[in-house]
Protein backbone atom coordinates (compact mmCIF):
# COMPACT_ATOMS: atom_id res chain seq x y z
CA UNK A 1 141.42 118.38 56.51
CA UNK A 2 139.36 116.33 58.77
CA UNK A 3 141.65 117.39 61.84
CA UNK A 4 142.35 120.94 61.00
CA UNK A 5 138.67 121.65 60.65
CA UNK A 6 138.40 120.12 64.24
CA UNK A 7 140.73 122.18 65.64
CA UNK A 8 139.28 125.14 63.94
CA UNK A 9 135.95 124.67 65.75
CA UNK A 10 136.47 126.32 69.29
CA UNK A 11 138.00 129.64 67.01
CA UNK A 12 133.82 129.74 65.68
CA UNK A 13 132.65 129.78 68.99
CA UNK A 14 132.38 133.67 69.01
CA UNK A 15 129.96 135.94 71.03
CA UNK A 16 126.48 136.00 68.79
CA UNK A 17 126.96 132.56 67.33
CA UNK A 18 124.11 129.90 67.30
CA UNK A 19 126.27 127.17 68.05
CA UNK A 20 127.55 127.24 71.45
CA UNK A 21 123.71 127.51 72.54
CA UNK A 22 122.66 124.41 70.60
CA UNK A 23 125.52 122.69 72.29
CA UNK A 24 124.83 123.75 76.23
CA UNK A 25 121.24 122.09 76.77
CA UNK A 26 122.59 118.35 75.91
CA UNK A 27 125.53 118.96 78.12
CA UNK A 28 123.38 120.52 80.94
CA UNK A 29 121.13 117.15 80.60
CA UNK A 30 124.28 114.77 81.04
CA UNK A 31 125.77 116.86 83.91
CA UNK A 32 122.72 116.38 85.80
CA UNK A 33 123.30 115.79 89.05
CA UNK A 34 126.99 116.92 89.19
CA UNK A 35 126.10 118.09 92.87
CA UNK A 36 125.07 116.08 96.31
CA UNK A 37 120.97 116.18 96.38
CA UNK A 38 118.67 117.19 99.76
CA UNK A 39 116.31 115.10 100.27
CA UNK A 40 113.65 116.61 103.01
CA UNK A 41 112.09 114.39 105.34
CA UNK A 42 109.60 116.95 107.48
CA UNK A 43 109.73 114.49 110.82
CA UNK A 44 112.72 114.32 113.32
CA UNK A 45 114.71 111.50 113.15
CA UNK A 46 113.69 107.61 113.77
CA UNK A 47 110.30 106.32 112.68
CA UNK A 48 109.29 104.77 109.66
CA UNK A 49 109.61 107.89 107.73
CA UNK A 50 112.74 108.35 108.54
CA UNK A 51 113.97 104.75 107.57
CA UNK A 52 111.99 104.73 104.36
CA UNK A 53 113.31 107.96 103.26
CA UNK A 54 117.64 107.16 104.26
CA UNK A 55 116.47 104.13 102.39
CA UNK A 56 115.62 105.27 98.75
CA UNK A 57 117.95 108.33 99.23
CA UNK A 58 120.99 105.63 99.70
CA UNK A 59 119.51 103.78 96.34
CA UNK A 60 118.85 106.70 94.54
CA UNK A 61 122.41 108.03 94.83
CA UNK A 62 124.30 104.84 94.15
CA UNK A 63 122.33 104.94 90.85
CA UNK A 64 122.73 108.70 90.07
CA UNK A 65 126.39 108.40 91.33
CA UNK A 66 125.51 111.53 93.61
CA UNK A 67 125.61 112.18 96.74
CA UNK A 68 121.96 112.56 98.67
CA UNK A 69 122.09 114.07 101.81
CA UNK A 70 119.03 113.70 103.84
CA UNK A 71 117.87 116.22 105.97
CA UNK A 72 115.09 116.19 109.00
CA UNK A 73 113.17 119.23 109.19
CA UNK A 74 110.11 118.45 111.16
CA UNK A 75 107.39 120.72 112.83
CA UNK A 76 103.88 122.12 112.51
CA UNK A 77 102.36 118.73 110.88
CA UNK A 78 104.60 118.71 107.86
CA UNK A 79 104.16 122.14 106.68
CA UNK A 80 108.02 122.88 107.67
CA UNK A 81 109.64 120.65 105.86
CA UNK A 82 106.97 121.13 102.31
CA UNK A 83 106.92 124.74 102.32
CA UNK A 84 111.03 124.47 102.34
CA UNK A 85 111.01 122.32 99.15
CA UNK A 86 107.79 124.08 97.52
CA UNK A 87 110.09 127.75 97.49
CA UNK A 88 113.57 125.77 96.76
CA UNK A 89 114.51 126.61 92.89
CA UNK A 90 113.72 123.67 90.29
CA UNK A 91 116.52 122.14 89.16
CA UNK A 92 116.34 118.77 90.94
CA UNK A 93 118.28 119.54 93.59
CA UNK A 94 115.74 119.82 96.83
CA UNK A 95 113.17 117.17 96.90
CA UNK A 96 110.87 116.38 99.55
CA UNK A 97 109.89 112.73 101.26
CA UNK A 98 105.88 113.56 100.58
CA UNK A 99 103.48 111.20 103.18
CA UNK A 100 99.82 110.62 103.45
CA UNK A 101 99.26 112.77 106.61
CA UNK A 102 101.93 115.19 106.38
CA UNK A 103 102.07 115.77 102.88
CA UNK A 104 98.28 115.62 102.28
CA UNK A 105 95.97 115.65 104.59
CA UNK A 106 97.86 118.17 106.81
CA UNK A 107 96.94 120.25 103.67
CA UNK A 108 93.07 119.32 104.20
CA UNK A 109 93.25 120.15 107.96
CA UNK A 110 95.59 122.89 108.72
CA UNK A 111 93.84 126.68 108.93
CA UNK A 112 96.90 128.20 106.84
CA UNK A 113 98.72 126.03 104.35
CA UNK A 114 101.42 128.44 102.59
CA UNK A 115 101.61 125.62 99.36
CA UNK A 116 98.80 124.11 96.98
CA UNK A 117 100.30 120.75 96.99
CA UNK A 118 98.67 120.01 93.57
CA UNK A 119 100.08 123.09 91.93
CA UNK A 120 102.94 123.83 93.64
CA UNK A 121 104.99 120.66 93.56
CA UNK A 122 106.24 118.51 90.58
CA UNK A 123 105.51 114.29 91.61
CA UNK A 124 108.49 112.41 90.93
CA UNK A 125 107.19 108.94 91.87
CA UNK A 126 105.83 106.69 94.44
CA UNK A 127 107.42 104.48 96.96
CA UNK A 128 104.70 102.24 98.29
CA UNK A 129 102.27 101.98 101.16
CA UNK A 130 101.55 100.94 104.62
CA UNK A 131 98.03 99.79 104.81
CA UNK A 132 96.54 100.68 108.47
CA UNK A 133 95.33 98.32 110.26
CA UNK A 134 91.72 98.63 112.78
CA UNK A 135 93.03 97.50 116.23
CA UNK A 136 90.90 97.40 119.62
CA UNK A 137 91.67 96.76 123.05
CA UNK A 138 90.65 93.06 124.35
CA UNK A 139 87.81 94.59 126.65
CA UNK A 140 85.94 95.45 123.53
CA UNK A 141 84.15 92.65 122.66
CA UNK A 142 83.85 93.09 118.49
CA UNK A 143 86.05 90.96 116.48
CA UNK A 144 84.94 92.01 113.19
CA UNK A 145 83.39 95.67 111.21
CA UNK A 146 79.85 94.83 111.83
CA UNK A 147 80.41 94.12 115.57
CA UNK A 148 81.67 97.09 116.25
CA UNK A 149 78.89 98.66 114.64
CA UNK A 150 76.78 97.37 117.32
CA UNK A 151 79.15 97.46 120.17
CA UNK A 152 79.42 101.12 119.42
CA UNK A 153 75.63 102.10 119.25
CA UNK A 154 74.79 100.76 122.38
CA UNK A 155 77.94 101.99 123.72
CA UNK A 156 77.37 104.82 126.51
CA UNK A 157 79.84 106.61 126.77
CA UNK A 158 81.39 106.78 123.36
CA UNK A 159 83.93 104.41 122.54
CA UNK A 160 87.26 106.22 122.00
CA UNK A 161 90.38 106.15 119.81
CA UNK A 162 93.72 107.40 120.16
CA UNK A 163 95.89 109.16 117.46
CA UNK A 164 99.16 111.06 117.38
CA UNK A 165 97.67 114.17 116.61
CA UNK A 166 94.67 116.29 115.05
CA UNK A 167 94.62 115.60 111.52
CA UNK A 168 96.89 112.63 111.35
CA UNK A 169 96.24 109.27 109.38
CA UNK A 170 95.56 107.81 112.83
CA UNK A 171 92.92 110.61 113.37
CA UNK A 172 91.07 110.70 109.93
CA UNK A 173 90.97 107.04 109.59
CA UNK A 174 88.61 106.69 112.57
CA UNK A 175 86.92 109.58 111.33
CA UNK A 176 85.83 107.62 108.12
CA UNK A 177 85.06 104.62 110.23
CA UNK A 178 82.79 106.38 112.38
CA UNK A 179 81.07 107.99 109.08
CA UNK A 180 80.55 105.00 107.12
CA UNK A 181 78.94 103.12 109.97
CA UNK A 182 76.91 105.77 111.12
CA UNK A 183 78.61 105.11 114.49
CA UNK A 184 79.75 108.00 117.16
CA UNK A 185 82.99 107.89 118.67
CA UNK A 186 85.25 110.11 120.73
CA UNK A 187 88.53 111.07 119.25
CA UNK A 188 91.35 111.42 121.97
CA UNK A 189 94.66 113.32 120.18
CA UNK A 190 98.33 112.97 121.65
CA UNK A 191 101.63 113.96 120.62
CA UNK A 192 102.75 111.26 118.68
CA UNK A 193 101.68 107.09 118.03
CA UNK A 194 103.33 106.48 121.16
CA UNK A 195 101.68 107.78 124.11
CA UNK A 196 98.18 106.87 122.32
CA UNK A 197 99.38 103.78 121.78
CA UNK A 198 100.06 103.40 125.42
CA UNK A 199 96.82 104.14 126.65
CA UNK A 200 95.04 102.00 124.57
CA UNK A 201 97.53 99.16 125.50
CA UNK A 202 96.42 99.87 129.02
CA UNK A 203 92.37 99.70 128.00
CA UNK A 204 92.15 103.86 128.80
CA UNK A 205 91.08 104.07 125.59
CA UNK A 206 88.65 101.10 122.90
CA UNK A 207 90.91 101.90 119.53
CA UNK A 208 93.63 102.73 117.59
CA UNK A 209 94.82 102.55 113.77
CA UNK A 210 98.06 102.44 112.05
CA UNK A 211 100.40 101.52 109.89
CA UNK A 212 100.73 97.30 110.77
CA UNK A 213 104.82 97.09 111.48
CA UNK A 214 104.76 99.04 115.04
CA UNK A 215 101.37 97.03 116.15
CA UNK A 216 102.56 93.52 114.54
CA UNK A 217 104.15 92.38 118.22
CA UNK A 218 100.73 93.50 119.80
CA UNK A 219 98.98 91.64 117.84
CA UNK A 220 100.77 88.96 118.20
CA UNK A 221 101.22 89.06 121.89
CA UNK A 222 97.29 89.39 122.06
CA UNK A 223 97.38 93.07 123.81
CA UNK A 224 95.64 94.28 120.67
CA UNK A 225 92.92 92.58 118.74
CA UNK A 226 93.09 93.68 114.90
CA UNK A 227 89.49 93.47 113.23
CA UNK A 228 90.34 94.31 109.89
CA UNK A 229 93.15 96.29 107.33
CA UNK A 230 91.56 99.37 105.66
CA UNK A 231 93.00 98.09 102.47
CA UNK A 232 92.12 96.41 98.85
CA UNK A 233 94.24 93.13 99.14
CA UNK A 234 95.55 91.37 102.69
CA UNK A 235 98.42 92.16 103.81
CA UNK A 236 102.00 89.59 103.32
CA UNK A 237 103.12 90.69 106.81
CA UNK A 238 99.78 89.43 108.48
CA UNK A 239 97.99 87.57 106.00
CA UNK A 240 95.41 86.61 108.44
CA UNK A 241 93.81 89.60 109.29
CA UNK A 242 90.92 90.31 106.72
CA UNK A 243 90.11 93.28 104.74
CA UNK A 244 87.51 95.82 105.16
CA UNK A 245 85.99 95.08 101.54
CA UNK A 246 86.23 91.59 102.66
CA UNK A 247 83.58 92.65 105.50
CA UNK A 248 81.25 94.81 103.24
CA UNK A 249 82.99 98.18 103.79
CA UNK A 250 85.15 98.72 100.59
CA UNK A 251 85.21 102.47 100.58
CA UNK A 252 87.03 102.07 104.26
CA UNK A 253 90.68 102.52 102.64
CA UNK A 254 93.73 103.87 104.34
CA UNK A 255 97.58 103.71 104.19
CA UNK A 256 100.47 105.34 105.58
CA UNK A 257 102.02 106.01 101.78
CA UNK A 258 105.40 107.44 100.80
CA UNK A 259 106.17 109.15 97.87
CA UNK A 260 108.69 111.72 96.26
CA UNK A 261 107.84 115.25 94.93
CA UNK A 262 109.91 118.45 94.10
CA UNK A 263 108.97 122.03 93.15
CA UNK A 264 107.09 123.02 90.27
CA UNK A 265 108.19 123.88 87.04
CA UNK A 266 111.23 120.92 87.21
CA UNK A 267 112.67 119.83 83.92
CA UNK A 268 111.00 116.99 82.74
CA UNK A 269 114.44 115.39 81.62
CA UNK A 270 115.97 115.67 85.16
CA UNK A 271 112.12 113.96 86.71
CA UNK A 272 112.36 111.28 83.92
CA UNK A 273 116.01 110.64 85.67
CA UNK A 274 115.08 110.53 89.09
CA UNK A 275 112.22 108.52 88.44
CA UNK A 276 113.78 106.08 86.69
CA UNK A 277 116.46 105.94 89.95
CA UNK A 278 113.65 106.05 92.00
CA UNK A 279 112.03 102.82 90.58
CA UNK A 280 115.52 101.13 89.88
CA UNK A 281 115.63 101.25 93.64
CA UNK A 282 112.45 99.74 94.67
CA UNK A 283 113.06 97.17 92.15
CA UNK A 284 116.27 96.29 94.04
CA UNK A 285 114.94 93.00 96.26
CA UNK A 286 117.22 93.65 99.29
CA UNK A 287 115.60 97.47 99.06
CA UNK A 288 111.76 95.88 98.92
CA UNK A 289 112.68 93.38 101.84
CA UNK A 290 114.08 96.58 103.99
CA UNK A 291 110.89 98.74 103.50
CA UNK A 292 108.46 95.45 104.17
CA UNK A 293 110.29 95.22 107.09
CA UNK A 294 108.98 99.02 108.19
CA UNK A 295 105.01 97.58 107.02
CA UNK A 296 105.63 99.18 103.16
CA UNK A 297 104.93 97.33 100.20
CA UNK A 298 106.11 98.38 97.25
CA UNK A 299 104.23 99.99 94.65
CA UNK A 300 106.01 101.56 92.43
CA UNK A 301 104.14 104.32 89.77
CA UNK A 302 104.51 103.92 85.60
CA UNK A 303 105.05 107.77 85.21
CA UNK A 304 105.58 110.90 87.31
CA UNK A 305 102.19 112.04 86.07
CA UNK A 306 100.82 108.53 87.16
CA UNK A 307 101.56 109.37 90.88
CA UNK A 308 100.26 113.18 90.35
CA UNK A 309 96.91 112.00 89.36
CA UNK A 310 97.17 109.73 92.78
CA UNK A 311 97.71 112.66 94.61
CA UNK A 312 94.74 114.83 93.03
CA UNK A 313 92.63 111.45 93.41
CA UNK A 314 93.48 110.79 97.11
CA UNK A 315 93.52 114.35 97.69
CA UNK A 316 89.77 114.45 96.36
CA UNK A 317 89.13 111.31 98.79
CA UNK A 318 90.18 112.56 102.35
CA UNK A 319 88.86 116.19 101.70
CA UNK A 320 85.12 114.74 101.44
CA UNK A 321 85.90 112.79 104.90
CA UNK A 322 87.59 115.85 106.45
CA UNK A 323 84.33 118.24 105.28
CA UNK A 324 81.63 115.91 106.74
CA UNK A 325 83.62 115.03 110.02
CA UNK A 326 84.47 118.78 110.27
CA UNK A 327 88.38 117.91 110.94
CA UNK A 328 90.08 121.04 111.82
CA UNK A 329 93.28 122.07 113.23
CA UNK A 330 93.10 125.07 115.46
């Protein structure tokens, strides 16, 4: 009886019947992904955003056993590459490599933004952070906070500082600087970390801040003088330089972080499973030793919501610094 009754089954399956719909959703949730996921990084290729992201895509897919293919869409400060992912349809399938500056302050800075990145994106999870570290040229003569507190007053002209571009990291870092020690400086943007890089190398310009892993060999080689990470806790990489709480400034806090995010209104069953992928990848140590490598430590979030209240909380953060230094992009 047991098998006739079995084989009987797909004859109920008629048009109108409840059962076929009770039987779809749990089969949906196991398929998921049955199809290769994009994964949109909005820089060209190379750079640190580039690794990080190839990096947890590769992880990711070995533990969804799906294909991620990662694609580069950069321009116009980020808002390319978001504004692709915020329209895509929410199933899971487009997600977005979400930074600091290009994810959210380029949101703060930018005159038209066609995305609320609060509202109109669903947080998946966090990758870690790059803390930025303060770095001068020699001919400055400050080697801590306070000293260039007073180098800078008396300074005449301004100092400067270099960044790769209006309402980057690099620029609204200096920005809060120069606001919490009531200090004036002159910001000089380029097109990328590069060329600003370069100048300052070359003492055209006092400053410049960044994530630590492309300034580490200056450092080192003594062509830059770091005077502080704008971070909680010192960094592994360079455990020497000190941090900006350390020298009585503990609202000076910066990072170059990494996250993922996807449109609104995904199923929370498909963001439980690529969180969980997510953090089963930073967990990995060979992963972790990779992205330390690029300056990131790992830091990865409880929950999806966990990172989305990040996001509102940093957001919240950087928008008072852009108001008060009047940070625009024309």
């Amino acid at each position: 009886m047991r098998r006739r009754a079995a084989l009987m089954l797909p004859a109920l399956a008629l048009p109108g019947l409840v059962l076929p719909a009770l039987v779809r959703p749990a089969r949906a949730q196991e398929r998921y992904p049955d199809r290769p996921i994009r994964l949109i990084i909005p820089f060209a290729t190379g750079g640190s955003n580039d690794v990080v992201g190839r990096l947890v895509a590769e992880g990711m897919g070995q533990r969804l056993g799906q294909t991620f293919v990662v694609e580069n869409r950069g321009g116009a400060g980020g808002l390319i590459g978001n504004d692709l992912v915020a329209k895509s349809k929410p199933e899971g399938y487009d997600l977005l490599l979400a930074g600091s500056g290009s994810f959210l302050i380029s949101s703060l800075v930018q005159q038209r933004v066609p995305y609320d990145v609060l509202k109109d994106f669903t947080p998946v999870g966090f990758i870690g952070q790059a803390p930025n570290v303060i770095c001068l040229n020699p001919s400055v003569p400050a080697r801590t906070l306070k000293e260039l507190q007073e180098v800078a007053k008396k300074a005449n002209p301004p100092l400067t500082y270099g960044s790769p571009g209006v309402g980057t990291t690099g620029h609204a870092l200096p920005a809060m600087i120069a606001l919490t020690l009531g200090i004036e400086m002159e910001h000089v943007p380029y097109r990328g970390t590069g060329p600003a890089l370069t100048d300052v190398l070359a003492g055209r310009l006092s400053m410049i801040t960044n994530a630590l892993a492309p300034l580490k060999p200056h450092i080192e080689s003594g062509a830059l003088r770091a005077i502080g990470i704008a971070a909680t806790k010192r960094s592994p990489v360079m455990p020497n330089i000190p941090t900006t709480g350390e020298q009585g400034f503990p609202g000076i806090l910066s990072s170059t972080w990494y996250g993922i995010v996807g449109p609104k209104d995904m199923p929370p069953d498909r963001v439980a499973k690529l969180h969980a992928a997510l953090n089963a990848t930073l967990a990995d140590p060979e992963t972790g030793r990779r992205l330390l490598d690029e300056g990131v430590e790992v830091e990865a979030s409880d929950t999806p919501a966990a990172y989305g209240r990040f996001l509102a909380e940093d957001r919240a953060r950087w928008a008072d610094v852009v108001r008060r230094a009047q940070i625009r992009v024309e």
